[in-house]
PDB file of N, CA and C in Angstrom:
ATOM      1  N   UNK A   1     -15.007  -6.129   0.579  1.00  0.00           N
ATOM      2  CA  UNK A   1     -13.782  -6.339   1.369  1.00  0.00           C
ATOM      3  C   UNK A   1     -12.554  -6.382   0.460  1.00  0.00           C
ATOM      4  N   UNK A   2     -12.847  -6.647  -0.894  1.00  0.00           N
ATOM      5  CA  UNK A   2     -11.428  -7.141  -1.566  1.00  0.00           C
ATOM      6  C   UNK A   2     -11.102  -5.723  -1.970  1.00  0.00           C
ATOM      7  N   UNK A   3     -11.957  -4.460  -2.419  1.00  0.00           N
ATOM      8  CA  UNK A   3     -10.986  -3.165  -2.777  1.00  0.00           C
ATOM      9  C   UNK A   3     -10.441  -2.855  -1.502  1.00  0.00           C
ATOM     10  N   UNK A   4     -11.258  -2.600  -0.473  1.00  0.00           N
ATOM     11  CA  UNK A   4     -10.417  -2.587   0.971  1.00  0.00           C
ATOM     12  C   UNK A   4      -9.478  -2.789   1.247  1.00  0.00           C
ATOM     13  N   UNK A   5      -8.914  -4.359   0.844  1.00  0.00           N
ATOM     14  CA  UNK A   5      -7.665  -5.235   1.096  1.00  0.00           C
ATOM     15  C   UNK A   5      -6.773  -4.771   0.317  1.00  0.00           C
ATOM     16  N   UNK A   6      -7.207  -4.202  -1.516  1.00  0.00           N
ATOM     17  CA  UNK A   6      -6.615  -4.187  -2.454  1.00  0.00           C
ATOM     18  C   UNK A   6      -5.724  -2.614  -1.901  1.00  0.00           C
ATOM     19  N   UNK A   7      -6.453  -1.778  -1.503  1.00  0.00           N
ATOM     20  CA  UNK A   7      -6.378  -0.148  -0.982  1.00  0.00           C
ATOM     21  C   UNK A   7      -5.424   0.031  -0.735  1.00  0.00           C
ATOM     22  N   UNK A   8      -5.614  -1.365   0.805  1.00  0.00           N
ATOM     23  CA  UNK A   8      -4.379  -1.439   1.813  1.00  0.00           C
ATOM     24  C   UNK A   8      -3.462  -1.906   1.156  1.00  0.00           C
ATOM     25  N   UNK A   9      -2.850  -2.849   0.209  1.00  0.00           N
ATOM     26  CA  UNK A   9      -1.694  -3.228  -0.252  1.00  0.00           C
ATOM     27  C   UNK A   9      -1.372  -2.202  -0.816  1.00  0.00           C
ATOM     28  N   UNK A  10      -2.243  -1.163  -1.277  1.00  0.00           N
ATOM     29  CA  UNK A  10      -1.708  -0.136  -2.364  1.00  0.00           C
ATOM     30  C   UNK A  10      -0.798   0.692  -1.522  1.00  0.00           C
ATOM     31  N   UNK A  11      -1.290   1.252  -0.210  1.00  0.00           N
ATOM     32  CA  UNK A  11      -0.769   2.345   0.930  1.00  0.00           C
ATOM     33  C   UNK A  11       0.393   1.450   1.524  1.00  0.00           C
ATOM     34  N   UNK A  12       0.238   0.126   1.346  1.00  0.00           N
ATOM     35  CA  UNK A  12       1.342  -0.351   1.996  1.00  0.00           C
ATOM     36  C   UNK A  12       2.632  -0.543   1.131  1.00  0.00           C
ATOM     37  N   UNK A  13       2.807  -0.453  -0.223  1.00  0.00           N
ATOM     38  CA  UNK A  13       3.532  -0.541  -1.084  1.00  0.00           C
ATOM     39  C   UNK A  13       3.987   0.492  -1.300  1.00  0.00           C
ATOM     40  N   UNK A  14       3.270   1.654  -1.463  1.00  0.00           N
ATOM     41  CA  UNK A  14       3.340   3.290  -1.088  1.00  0.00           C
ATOM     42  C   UNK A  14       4.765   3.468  -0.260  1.00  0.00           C
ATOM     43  N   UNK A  15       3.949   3.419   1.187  1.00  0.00           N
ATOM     44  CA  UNK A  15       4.718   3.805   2.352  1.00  0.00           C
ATOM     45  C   UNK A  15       5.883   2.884   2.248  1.00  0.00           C
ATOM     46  N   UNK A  16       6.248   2.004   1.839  1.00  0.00           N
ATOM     47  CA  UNK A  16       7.619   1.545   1.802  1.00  0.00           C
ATOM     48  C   UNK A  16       8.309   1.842   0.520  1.00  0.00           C
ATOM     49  N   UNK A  17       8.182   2.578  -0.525  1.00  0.00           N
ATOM     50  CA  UNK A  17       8.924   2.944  -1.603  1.00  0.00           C
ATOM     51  C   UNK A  17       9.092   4.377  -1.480  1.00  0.00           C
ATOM     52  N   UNK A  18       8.312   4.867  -0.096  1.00  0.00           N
ATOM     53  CA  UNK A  18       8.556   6.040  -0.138  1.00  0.00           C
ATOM     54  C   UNK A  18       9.886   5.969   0.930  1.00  0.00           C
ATOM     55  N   UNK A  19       9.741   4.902   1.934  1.00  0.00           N
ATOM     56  CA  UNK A  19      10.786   4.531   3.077  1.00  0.00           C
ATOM     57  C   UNK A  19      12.036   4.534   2.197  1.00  0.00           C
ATOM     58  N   UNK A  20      12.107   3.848   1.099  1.00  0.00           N
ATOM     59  CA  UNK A  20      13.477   3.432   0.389  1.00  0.00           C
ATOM     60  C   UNK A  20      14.136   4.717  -0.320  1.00  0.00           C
ATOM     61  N   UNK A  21      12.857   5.471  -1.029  1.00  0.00           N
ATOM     62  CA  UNK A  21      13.526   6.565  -1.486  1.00  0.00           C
ATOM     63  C   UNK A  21      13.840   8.086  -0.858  1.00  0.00           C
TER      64      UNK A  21
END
């Protein structure tokens, strides 16, 4: 469960630095 979780923070950090730039 924790790379799972880890994945998702990754795609979620992603998709908002891609929002900003």
């Amino acid at each position: 469960m924790a790379q799972l979780g880890e994945l998702y923070f990754l795609v979620d950090f992603t998709r908002s630095y891609m929002a900003v730039g």
